[in-house]
N, C-alpha and C. Protein backbone atom coordinates (compact mmCIF):
# COMPACT_ATOMS: atom_id res chain seq x y z
N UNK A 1 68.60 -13.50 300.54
CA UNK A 1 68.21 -14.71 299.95
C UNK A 1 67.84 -15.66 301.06
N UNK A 2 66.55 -16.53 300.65
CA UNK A 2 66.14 -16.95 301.90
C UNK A 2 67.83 -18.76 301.76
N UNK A 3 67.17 -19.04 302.90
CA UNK A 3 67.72 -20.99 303.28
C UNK A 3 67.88 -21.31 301.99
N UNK A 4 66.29 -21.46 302.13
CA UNK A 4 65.61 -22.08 300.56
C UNK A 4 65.96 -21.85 299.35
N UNK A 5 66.33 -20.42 299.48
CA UNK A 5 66.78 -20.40 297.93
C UNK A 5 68.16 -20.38 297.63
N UNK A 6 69.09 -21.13 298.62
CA UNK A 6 70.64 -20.89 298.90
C UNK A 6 70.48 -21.84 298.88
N UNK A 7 69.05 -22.88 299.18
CA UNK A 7 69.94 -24.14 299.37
C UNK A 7 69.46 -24.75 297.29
N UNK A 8 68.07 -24.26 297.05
CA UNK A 8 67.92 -24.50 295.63
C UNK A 8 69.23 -23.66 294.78
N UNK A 9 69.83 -22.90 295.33
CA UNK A 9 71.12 -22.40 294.28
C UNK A 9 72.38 -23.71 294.69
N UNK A 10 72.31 -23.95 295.70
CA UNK A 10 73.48 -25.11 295.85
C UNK A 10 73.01 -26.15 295.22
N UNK A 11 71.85 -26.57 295.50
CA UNK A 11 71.62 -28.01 294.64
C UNK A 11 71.62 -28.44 293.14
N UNK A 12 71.09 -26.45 292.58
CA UNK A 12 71.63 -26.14 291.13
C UNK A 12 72.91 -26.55 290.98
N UNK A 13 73.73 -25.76 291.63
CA UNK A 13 75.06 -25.72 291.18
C UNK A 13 75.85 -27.15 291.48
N UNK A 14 75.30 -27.73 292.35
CA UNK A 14 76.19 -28.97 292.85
C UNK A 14 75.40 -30.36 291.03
N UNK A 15 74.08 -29.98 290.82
CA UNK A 15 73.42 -30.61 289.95
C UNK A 15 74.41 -30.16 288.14
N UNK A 16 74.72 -28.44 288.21
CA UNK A 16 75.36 -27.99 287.23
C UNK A 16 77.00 -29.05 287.01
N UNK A 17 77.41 -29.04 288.31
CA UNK A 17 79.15 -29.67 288.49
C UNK A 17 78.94 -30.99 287.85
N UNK A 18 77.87 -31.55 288.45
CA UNK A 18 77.65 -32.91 287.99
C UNK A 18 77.49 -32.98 286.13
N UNK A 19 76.70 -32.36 285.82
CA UNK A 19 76.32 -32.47 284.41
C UNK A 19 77.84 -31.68 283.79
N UNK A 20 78.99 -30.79 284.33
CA UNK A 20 79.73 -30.79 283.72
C UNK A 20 80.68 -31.95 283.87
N UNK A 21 80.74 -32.17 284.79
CA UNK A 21 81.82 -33.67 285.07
C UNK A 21 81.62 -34.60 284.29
N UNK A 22 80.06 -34.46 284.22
CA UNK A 22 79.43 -36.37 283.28
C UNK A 22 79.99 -35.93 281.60
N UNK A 23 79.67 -34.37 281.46
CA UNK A 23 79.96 -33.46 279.78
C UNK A 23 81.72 -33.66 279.82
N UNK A 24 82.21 -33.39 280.44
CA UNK A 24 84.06 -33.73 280.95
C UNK A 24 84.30 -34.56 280.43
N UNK A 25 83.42 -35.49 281.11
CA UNK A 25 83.80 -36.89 280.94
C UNK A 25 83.71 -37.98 279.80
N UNK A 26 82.43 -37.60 278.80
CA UNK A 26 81.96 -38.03 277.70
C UNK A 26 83.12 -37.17 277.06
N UNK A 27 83.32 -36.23 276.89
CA UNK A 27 84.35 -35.45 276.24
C UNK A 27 85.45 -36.37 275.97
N UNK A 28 86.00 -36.53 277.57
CA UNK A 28 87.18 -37.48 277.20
C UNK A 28 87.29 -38.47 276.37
N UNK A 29 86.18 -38.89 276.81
CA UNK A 29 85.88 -40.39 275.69
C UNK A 29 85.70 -40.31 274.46
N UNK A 30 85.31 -39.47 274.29
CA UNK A 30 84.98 -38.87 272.89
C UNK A 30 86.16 -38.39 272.14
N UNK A 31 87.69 -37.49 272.86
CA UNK A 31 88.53 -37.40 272.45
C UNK A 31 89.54 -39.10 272.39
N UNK A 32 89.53 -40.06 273.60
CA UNK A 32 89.82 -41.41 273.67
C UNK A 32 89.65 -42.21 272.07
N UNK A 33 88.01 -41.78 272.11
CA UNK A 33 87.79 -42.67 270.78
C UNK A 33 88.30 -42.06 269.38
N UNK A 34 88.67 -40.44 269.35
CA UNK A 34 88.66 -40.16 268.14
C UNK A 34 90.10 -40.08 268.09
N UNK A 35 91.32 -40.41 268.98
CA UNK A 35 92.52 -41.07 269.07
C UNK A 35 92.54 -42.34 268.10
N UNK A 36 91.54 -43.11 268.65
CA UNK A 36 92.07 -44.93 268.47
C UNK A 36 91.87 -44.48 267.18
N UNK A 37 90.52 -43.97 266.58
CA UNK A 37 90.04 -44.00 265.12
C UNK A 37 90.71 -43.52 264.50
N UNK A 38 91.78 -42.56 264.90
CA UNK A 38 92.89 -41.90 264.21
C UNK A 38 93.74 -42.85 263.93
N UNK A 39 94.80 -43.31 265.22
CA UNK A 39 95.37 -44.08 265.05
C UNK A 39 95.22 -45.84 264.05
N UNK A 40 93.55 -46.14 264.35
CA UNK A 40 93.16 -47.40 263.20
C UNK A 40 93.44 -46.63 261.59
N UNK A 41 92.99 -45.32 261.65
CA UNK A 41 93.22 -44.74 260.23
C UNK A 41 94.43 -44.74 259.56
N UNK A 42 95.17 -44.20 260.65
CA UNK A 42 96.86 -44.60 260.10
C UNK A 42 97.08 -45.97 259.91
N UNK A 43 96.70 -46.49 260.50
CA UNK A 43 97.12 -48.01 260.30
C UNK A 43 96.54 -48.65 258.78
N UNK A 44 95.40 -48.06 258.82
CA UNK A 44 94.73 -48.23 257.39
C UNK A 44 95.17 -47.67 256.42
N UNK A 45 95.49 -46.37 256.40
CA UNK A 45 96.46 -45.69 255.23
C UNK A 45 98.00 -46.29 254.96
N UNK A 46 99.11 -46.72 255.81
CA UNK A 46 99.58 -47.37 256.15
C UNK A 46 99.42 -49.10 255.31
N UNK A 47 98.64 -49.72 255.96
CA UNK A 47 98.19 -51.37 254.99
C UNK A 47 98.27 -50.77 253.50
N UNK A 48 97.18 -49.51 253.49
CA UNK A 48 96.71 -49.46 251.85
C UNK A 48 97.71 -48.97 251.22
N UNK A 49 98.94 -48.65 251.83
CA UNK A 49 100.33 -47.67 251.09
C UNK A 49 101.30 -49.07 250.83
N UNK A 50 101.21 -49.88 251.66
CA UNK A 50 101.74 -51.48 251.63
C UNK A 50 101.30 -52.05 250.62
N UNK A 51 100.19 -52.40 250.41
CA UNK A 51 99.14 -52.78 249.29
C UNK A 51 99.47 -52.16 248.05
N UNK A 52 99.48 -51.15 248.23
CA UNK A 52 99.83 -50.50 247.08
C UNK A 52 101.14 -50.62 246.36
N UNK A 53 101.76 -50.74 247.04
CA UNK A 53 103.44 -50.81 246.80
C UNK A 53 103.73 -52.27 246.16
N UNK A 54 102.69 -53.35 247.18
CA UNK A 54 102.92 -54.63 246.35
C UNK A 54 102.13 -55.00 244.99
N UNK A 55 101.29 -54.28 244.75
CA UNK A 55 100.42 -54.28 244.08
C UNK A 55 101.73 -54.02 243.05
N UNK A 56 102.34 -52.76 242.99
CA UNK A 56 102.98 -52.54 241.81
C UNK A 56 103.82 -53.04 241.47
N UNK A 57 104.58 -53.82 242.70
CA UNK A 57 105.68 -55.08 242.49
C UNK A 57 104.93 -55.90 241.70
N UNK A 58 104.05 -56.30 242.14
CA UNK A 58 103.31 -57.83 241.70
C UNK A 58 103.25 -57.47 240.18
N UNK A 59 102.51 -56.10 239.28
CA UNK A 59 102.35 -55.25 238.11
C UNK A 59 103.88 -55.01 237.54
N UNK A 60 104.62 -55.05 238.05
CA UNK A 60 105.81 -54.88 237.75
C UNK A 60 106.98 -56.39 237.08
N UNK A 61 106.60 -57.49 238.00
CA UNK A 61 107.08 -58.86 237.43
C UNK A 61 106.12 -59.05 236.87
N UNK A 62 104.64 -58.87 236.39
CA UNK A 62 103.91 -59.38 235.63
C UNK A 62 104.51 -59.04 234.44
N UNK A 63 104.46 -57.96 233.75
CA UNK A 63 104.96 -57.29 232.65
C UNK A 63 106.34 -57.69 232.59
N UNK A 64 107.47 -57.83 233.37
CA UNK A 64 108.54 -58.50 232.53
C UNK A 64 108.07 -60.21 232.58
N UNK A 65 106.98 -60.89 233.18
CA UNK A 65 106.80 -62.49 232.65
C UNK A 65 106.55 -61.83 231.07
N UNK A 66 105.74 -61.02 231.20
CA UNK A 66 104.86 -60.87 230.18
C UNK A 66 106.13 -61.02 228.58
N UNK A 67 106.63 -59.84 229.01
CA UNK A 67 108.09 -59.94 227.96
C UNK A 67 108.74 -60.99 227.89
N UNK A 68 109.30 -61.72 229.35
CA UNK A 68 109.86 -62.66 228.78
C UNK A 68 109.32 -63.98 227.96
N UNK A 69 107.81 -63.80 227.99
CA UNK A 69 106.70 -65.12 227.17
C UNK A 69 106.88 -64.42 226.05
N UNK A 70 106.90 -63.08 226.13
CA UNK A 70 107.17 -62.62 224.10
C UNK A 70 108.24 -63.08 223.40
N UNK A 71 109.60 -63.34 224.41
CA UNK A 71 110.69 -63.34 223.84
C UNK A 71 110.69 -64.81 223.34
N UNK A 72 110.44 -65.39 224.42
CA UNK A 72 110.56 -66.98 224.43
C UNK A 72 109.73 -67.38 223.20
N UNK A 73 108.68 -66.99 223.13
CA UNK A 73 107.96 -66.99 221.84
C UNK A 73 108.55 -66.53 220.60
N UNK A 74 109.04 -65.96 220.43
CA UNK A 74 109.82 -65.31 219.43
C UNK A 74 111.14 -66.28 218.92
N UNK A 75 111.50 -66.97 220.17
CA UNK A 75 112.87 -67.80 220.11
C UNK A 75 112.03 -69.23 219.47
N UNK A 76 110.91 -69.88 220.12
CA UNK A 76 109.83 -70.97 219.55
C UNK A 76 110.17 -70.62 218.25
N UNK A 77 109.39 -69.48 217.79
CA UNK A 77 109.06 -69.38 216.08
C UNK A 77 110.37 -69.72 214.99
N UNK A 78 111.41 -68.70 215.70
CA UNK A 78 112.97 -68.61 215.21
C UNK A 78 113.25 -70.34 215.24
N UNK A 79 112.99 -70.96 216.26
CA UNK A 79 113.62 -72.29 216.54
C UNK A 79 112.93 -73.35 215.51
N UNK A 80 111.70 -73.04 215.50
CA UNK A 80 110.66 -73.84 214.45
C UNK A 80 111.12 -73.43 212.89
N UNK A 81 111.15 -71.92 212.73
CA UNK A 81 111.79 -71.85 211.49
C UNK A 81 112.99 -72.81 211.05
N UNK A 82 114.10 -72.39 211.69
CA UNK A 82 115.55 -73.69 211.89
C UNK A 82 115.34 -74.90 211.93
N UNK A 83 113.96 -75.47 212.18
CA UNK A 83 113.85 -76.94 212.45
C UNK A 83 113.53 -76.82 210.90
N UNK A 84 112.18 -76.40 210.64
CA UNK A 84 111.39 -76.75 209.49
C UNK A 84 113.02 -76.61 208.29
N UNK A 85 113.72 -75.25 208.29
CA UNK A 85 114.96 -75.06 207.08
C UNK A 85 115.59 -76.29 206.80
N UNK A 86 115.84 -76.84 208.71
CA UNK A 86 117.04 -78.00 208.90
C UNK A 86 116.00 -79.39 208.04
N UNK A 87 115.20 -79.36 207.98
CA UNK A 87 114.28 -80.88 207.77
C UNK A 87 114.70 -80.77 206.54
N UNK A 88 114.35 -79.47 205.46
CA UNK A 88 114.27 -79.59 204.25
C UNK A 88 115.45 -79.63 203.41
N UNK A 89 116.68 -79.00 204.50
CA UNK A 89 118.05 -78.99 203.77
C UNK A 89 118.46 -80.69 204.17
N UNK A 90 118.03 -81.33 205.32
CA UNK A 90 118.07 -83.25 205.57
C UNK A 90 117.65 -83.80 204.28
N UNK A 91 116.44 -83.26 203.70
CA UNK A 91 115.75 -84.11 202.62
C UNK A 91 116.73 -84.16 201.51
N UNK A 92 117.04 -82.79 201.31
CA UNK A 92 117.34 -82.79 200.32
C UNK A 92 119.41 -83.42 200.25
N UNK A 93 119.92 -83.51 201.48
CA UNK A 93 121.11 -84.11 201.45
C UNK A 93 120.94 -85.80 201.34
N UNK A 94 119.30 -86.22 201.60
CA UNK A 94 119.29 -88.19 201.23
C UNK A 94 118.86 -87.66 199.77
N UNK A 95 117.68 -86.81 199.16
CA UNK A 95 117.30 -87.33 197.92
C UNK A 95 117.55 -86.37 196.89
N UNK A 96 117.86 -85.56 196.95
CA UNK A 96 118.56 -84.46 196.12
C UNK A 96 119.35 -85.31 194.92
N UNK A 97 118.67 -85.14 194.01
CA UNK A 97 119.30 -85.52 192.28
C UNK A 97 119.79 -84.34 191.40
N UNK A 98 119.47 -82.67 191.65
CA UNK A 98 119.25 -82.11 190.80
C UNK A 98 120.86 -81.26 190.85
N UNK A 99 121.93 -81.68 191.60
CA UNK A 99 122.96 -81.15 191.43
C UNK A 99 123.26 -80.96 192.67
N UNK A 100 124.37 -80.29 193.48
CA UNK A 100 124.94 -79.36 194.42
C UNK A 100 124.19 -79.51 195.91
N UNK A 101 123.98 -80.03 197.24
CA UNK A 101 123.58 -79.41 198.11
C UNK A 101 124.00 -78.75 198.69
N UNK A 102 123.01 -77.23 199.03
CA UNK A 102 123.73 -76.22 199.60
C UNK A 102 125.00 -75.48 198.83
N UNK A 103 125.15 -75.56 197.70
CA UNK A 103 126.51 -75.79 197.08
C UNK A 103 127.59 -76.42 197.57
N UNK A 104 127.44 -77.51 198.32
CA UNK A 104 128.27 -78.04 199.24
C UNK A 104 129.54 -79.50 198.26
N UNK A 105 127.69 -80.57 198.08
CA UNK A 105 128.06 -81.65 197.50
C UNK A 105 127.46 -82.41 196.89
N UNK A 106 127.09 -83.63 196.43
CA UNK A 106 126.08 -84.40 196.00
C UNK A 106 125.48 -85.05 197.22
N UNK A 107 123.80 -85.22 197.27
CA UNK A 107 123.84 -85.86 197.61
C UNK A 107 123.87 -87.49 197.87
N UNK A 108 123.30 -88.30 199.26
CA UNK A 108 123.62 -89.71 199.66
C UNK A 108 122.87 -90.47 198.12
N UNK A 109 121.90 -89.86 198.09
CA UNK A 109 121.17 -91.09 196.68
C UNK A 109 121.94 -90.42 195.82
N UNK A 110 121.90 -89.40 195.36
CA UNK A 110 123.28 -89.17 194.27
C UNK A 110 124.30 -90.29 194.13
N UNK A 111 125.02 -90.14 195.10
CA UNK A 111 126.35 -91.22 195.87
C UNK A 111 125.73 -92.89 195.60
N UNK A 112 124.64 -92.69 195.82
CA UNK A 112 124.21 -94.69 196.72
C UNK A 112 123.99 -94.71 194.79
N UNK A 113 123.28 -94.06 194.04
CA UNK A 113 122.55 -94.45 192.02
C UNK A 113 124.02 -94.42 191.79
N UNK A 114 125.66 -93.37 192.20
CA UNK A 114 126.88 -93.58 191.67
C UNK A 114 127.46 -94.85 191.92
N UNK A 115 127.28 -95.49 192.79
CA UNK A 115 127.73 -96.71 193.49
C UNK A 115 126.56 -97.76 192.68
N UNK A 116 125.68 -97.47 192.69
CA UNK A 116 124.69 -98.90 192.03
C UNK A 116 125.30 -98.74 190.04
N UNK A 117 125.20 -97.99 189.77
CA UNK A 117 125.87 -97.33 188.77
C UNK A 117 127.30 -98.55 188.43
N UNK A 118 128.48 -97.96 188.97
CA UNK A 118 129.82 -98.74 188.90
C UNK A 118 129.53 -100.15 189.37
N UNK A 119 128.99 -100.37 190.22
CA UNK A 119 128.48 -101.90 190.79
C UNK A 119 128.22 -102.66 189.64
N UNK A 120 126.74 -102.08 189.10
CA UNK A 120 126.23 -102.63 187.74
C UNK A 120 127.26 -102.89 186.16
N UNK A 121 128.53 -101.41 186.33
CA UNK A 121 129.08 -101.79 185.22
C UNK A 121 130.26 -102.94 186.00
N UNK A 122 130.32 -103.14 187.03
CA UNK A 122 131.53 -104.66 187.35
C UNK A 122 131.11 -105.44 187.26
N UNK A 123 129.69 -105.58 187.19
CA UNK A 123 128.86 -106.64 186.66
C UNK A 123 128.78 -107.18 185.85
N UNK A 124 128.44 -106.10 184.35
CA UNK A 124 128.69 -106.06 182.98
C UNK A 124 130.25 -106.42 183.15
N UNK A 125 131.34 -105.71 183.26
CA UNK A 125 132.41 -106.54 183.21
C UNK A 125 132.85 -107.78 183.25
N UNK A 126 132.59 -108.12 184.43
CA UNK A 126 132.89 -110.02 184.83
C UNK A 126 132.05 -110.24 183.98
N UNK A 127 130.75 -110.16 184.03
CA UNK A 127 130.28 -110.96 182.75
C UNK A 127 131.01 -111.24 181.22
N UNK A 128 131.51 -110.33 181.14
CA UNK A 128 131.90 -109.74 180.15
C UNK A 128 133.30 -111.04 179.91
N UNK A 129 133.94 -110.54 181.13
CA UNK A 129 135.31 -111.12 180.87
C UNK A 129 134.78 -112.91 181.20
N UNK A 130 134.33 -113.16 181.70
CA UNK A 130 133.42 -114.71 182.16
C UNK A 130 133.39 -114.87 180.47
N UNK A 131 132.69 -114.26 179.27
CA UNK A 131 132.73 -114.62 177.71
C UNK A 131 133.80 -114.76 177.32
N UNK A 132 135.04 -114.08 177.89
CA UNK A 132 136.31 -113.71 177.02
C UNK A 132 136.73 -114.86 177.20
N UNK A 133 136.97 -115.20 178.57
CA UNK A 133 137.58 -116.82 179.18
C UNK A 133 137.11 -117.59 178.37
N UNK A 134 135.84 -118.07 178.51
CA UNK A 134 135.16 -119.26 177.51
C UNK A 134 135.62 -119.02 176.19
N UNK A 135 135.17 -117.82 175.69
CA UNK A 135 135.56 -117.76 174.29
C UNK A 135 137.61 -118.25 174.43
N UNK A 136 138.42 -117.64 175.13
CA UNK A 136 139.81 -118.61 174.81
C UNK A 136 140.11 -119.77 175.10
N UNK A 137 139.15 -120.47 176.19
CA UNK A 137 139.12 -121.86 176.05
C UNK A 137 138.70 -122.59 174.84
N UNK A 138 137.39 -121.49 174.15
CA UNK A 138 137.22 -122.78 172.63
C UNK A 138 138.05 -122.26 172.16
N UNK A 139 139.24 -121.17 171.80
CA UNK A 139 139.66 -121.07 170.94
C UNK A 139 141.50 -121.73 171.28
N UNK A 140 141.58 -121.60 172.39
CA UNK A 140 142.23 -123.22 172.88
C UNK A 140 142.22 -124.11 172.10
N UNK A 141 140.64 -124.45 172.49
CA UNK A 141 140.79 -126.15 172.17
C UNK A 141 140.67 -126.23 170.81
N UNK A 142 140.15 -125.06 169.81
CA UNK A 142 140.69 -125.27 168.57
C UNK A 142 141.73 -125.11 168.06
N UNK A 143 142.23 -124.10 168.85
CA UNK A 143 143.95 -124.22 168.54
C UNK A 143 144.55 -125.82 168.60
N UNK A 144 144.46 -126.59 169.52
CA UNK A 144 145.19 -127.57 169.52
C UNK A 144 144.37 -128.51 168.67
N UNK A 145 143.10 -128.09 168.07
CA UNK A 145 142.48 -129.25 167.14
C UNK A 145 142.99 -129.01 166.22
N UNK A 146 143.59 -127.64 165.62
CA UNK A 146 143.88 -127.40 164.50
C UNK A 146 145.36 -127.63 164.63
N UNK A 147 146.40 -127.59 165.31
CA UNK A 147 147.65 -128.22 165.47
C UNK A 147 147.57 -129.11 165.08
N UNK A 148 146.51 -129.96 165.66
CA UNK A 148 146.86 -131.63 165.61
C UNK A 148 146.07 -131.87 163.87
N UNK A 149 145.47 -131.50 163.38
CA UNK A 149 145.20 -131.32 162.42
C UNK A 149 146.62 -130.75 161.73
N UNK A 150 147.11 -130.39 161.87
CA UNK A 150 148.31 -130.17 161.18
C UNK A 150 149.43 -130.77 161.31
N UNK A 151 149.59 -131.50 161.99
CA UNK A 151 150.17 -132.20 162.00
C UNK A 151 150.41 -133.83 161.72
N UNK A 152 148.61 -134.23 161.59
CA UNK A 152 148.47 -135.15 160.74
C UNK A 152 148.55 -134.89 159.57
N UNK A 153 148.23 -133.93 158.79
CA UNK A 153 148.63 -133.57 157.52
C UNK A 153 150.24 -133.75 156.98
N UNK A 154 150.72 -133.16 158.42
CA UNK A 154 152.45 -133.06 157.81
C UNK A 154 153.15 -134.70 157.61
């Protein structure tokens, strides 16, 4: 083999080392980068397994708000029922005429027409007895007209 072609086989081969070193070397980098991208991936699977987890917390107190707005609602209606019962069993303990509340008692206007009731007959009474008085005063004073009338006679 001549110089020449020992020295074109060295400059090959020294030109070959090079293009594997630079191929080496991109390699590395190439394994470097497909590290990080691994490692960002975990990190991403990772967030999205986090995410996920709160996600179902968050899905998880939603649905018992959710129940407890049913319940509470449920207690509203129950409570409104009891109001509206309580108003009408109130009414009927001021104006109730038709007997019994609740089978309990009469009610207050029941009580207040029993009281205007007896009021009205002590009324009629004194009046009453207010005639009796007068009427024994004239009959008083005819008593003693008629005494004395009798006694001018005697």
């Amino acid at each position: 083999m001549s110089a020449s072609a020992a020295k074109a086989s060295e400059d090959s081969t020294a030109a070959s080392e090079q293009v594997a070193i630079t191929k080496a070397s991109e390699a590395s980098q190439s394994a470097v980068d497909s590290a990080t991208y691994a490692q960002e991936s975990k990190l991403s699977a990772e967030a999205s397994e986090t995410s996920n987890q709160s996600s179902t917390v968050q899905a998880t107190i939603a649905t018992e708000a959710k129940d407890e707005v049913i319940v509470m609602r449920d207690e509203v209606i129950t409570l409104e029922q009891a109001s509206e019962d309580s108003a009408e069993l109130s009414k009927n303990w001021a104006i109730n005429m038709s007997g019994l509340v609740d089978g309990e008692d009469y009610s207050s206007k029941h009580y207040a027409n029993e009281s205007k009731r007896y009021s009205d007959n002590i009324g009629i009474a004194a009046e009453d007895a207010d005639l009796l008085v007068e009427r024994l005063r004239v009959s008083q004073q005819w008593g003693i007209v008629i005494d004395s009338l009798n006694q001018e006679q005697e």
